[in-house]
C-alpha atoms as a PDB file:
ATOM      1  CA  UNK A   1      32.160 -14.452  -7.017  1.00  0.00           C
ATOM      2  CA  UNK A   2      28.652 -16.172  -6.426  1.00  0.00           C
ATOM      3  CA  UNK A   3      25.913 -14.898  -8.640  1.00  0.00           C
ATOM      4  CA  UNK A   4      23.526 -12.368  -6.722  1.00  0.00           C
ATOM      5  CA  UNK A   5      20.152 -13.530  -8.922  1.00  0.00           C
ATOM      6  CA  UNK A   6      16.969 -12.883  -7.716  1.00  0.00           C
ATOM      7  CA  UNK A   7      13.972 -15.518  -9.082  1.00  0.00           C
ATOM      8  CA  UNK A   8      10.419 -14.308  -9.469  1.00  0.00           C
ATOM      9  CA  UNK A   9       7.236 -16.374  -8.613  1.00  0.00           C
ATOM     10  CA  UNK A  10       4.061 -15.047  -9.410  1.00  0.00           C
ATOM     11  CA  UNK A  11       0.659 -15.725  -7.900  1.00  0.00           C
ATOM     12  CA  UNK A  12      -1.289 -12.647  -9.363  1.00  0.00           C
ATOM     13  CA  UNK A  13      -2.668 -10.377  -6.407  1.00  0.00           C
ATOM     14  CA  UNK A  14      -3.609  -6.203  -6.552  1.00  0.00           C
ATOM     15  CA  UNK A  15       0.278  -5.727  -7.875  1.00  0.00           C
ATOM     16  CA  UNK A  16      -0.500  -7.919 -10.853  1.00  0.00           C
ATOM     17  CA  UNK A  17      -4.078  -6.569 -11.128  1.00  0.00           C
ATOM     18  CA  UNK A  18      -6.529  -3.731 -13.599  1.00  0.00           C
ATOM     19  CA  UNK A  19      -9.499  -1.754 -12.445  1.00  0.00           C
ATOM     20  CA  UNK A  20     -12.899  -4.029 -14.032  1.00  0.00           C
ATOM     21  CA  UNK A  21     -15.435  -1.527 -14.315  1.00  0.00           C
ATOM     22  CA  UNK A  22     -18.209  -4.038 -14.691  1.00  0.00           C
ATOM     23  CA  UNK A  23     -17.494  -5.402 -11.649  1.00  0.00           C
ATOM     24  CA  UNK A  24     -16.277  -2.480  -9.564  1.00  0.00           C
ATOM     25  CA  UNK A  25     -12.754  -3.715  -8.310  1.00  0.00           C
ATOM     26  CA  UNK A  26      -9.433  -5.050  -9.245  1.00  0.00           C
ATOM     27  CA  UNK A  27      -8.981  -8.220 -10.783  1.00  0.00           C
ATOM     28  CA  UNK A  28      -5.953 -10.400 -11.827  1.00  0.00           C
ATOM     29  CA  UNK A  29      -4.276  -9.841 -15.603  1.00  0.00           C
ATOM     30  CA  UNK A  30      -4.065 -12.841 -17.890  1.00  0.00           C
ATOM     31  CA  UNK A  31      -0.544 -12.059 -18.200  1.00  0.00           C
ATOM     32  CA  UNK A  32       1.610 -10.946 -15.761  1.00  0.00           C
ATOM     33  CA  UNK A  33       2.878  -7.232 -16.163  1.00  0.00           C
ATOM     34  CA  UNK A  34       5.756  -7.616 -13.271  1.00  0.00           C
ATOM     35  CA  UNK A  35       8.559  -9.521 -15.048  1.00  0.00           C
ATOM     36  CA  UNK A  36       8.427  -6.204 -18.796  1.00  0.00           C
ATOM     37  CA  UNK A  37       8.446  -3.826 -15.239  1.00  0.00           C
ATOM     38  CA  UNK A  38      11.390  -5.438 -13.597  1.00  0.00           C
ATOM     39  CA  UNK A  39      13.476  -5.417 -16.999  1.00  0.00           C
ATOM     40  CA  UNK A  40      12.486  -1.643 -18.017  1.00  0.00           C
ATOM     41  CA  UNK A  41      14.439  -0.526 -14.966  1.00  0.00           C
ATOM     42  CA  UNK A  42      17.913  -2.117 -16.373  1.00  0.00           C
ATOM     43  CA  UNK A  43      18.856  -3.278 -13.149  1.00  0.00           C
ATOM     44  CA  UNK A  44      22.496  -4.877 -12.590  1.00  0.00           C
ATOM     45  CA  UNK A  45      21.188  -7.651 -10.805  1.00  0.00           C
ATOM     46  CA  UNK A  46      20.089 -10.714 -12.545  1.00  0.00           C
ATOM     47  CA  UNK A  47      16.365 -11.864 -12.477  1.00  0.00           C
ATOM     48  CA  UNK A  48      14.419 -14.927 -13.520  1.00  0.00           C
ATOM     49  CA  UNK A  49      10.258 -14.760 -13.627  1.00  0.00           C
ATOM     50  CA  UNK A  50       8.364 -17.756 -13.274  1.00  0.00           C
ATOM     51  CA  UNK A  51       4.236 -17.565 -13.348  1.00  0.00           C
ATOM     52  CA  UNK A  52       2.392 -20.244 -11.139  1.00  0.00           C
ATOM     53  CA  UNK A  53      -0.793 -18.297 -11.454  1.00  0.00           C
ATOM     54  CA  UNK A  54      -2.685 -15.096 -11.713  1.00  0.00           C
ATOM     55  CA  UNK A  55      -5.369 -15.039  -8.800  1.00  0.00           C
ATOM     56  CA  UNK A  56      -6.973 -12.855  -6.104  1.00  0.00           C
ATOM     57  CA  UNK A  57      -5.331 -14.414  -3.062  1.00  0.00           C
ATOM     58  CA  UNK A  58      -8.303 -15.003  -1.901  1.00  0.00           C
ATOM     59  CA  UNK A  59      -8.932 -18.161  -4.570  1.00  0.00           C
ATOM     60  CA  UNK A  60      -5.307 -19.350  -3.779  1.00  0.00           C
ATOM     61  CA  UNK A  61      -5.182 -22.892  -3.241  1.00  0.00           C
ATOM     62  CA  UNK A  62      -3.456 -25.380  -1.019  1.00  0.00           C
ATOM     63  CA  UNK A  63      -2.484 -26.723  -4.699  1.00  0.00           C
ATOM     64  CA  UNK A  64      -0.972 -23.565  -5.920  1.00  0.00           C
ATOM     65  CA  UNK A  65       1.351 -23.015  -2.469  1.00  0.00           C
ATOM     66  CA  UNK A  66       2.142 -26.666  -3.606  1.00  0.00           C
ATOM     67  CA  UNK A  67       3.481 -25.327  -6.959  1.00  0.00           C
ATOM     68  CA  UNK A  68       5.086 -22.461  -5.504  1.00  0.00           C
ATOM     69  CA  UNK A  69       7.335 -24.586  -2.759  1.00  0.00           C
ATOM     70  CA  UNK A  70       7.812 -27.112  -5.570  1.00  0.00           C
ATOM     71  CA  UNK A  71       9.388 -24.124  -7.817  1.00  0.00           C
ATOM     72  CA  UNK A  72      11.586 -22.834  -4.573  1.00  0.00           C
ATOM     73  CA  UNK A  73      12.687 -26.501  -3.743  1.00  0.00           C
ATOM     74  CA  UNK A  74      13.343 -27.066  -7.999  1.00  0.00           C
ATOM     75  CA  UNK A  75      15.064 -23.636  -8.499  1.00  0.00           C
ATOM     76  CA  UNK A  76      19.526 -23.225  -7.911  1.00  0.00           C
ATOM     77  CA  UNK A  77      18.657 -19.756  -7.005  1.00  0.00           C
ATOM     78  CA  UNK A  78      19.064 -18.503  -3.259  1.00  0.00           C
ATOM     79  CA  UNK A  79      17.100 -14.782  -3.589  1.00  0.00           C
ATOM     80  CA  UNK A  80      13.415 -15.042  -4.088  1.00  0.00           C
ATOM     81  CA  UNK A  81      10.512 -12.629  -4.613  1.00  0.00           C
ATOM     82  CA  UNK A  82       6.930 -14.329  -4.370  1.00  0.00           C
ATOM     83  CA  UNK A  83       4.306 -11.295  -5.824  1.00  0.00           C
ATOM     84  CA  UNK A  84       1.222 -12.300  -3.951  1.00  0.00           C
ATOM     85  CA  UNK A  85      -2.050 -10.467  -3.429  1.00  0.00           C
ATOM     86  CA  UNK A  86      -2.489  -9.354   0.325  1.00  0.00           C
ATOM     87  CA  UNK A  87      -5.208 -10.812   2.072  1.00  0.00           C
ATOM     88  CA  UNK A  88      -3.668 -14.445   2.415  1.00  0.00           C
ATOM     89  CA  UNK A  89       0.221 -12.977   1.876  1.00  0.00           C
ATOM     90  CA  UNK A  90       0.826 -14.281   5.305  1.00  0.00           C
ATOM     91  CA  UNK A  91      -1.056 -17.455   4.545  1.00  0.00           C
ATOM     92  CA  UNK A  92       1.353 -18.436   2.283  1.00  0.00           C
ATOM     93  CA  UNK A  93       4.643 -17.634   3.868  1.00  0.00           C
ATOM     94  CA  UNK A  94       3.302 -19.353   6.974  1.00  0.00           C
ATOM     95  CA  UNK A  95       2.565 -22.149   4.503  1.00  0.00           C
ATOM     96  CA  UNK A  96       6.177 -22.533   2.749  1.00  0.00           C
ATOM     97  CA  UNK A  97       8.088 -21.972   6.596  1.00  0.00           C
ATOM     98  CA  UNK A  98       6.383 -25.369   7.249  1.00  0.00           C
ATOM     99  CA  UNK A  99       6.874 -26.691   4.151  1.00  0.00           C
ATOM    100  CA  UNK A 100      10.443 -26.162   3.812  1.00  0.00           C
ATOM    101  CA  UNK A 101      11.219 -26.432   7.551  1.00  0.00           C
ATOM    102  CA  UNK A 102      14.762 -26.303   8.536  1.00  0.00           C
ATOM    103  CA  UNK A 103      16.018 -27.540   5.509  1.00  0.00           C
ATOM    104  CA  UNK A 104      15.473 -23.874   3.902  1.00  0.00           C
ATOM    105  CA  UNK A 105      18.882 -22.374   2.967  1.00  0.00           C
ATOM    106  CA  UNK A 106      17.283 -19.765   0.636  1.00  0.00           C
ATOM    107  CA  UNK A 107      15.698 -16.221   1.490  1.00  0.00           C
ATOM    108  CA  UNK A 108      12.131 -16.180   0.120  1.00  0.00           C
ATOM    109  CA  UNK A 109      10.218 -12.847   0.431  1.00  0.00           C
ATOM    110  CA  UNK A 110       5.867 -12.342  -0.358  1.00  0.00           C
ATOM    111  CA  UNK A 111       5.673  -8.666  -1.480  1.00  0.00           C
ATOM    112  CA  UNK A 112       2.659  -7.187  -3.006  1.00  0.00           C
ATOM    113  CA  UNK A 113       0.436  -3.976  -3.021  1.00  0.00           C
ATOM    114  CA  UNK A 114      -2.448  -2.299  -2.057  1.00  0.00           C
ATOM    115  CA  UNK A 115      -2.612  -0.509  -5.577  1.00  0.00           C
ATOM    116  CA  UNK A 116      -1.930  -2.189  -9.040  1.00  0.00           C
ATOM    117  CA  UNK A 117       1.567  -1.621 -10.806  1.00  0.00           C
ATOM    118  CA  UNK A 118       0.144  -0.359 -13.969  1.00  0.00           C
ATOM    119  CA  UNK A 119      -2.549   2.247 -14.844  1.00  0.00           C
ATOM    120  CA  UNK A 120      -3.388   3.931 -11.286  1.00  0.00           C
ATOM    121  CA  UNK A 121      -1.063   7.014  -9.762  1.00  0.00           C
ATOM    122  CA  UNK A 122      -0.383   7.117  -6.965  1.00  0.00           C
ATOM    123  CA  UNK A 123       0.723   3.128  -6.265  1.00  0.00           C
ATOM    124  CA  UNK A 124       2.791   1.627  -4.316  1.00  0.00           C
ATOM    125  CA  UNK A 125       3.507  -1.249  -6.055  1.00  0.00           C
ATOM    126  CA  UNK A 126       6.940  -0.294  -7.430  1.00  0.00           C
ATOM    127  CA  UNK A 127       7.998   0.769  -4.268  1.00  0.00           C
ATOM    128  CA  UNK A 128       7.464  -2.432  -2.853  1.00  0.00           C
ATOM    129  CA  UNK A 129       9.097  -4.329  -5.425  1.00  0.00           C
ATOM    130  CA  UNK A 130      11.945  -2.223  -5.265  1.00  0.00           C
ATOM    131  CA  UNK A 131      12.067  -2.296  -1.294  1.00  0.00           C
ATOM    132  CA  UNK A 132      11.725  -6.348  -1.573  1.00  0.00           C
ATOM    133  CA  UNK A 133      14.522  -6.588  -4.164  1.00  0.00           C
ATOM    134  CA  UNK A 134      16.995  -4.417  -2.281  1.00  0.00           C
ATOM    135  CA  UNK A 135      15.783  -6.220   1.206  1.00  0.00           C
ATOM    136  CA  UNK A 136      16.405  -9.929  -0.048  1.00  0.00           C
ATOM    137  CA  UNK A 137      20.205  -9.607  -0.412  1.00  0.00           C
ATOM    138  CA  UNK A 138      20.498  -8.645   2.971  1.00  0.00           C
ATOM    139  CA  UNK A 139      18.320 -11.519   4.965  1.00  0.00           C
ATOM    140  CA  UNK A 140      19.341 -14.467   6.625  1.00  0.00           C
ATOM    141  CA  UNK A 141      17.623 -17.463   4.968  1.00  0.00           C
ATOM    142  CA  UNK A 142      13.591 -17.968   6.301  1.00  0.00           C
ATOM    143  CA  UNK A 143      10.582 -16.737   5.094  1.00  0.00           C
ATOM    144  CA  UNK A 144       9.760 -12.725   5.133  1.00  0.00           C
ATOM    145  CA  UNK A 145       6.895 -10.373   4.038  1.00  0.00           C
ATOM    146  CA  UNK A 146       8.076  -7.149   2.173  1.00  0.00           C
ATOM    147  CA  UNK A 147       5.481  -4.400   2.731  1.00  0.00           C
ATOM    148  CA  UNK A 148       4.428  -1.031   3.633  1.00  0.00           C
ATOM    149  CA  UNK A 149       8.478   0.104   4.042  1.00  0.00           C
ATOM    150  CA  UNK A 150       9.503  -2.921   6.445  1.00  0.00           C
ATOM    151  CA  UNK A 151      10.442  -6.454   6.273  1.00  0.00           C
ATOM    152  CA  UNK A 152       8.657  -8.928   8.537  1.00  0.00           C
ATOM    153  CA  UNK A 153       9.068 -13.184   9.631  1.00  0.00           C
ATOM    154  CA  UNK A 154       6.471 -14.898   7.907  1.00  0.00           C
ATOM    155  CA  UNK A 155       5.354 -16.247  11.684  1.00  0.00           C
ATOM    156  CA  UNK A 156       4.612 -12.331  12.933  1.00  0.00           C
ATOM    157  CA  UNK A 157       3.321 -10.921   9.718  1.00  0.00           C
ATOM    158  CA  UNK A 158      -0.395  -9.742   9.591  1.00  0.00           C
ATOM    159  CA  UNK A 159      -2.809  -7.430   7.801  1.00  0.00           C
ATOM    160  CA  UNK A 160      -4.480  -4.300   9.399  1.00  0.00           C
ATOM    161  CA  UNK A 161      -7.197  -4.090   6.819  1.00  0.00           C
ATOM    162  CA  UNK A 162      -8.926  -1.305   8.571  1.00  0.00           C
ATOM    163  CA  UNK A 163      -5.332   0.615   8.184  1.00  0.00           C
ATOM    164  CA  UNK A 164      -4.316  -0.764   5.234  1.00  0.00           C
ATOM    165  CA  UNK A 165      -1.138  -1.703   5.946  1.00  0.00           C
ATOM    166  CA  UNK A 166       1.249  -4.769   7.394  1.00  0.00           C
ATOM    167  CA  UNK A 167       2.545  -4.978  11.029  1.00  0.00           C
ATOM    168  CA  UNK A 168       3.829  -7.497  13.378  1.00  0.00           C
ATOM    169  CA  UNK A 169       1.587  -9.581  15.993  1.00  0.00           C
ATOM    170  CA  UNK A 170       4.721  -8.673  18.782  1.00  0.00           C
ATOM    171  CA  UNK A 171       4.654  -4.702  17.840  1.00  0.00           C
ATOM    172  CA  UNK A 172       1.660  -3.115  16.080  1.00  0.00           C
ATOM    173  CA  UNK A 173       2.795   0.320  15.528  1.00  0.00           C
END
């Protein structure tokens, strides 16, 4: 029986975020809190974490989606979860569909949040991660954004920042 492992790559985003007072909004942790919250919920699947960085999305660079195909392309696992912040989620997953091009035999999903994982009530930043986990097994291989209770193809994913939420360019409702 193949192994059913699921590999982590973290960019930072809300989901991987805490509330600075000082400057009145969210901003990246130095460490990642995502890979002690995946293991606390002793799941029976497998999991690997690796850290490429811990930004707002916004200060992603064409360097760091770089890093992040490199670590797909490098990794033996087929299941992957990128934790991204949400303002350039789709960026990215546009970015590694033409990176990888056809040659992509593995099922890489971009979740995030709108709230941080830790220290705010209600978030939904487990249920995402949770959604994205269970969603992964079940794709074909491409590119997909987990978010807001629906999986979408990296090429129809967008934001709705005045609703706060992900929809597709073919069907926004």
């Amino acid at each position: 029986m193949k192994e059913n492992k699921i590999h982590f790559i973290i960019t930072g985003g809300t989901i991987d975020s805490y509330y600075e007072t000082t400057k009145d909004t969210v901003v990246p942790n130095k460490l990642s809190c995502i890979p002690d919250y995946i293991k606390s919920l002793k799941l029976h699947v497998k999991t690997s974490f690796k850290v490429i960085c811990m930004k707002d999305s916004r200060d992603i660079s064409k360097k760091d989606r770089q890093i992040v195909v490199k670590e797909i392309l490098n990794s033996k696992s087929k299941n992957f979860i990128i934790t991204h912040g949400t303002y350039t989620m789709g960026e990215t997953a546009k970015f590694i569909v033409l990176q990888l091009q056809k040659n992509n035999d593995k099922k890489i999903l971009l979740t995030g949040s709108m709230i941080p994982l830790i220290g705010f009530s209600p978030t939904d930043a487990g249920f995402n991660l949770g959604f994205a986990m269970a969603a992964v097994g079940n794709l074909l291989p491409g590119v997909y954004v987990a978010m807001n209770g629906r999986v979408f193809a990296a090429e129809e994913v967008i934001k709705l920042v005045s609703e706060g939420r992900f929809v597709s360019i073919f069907n926004q409702k």
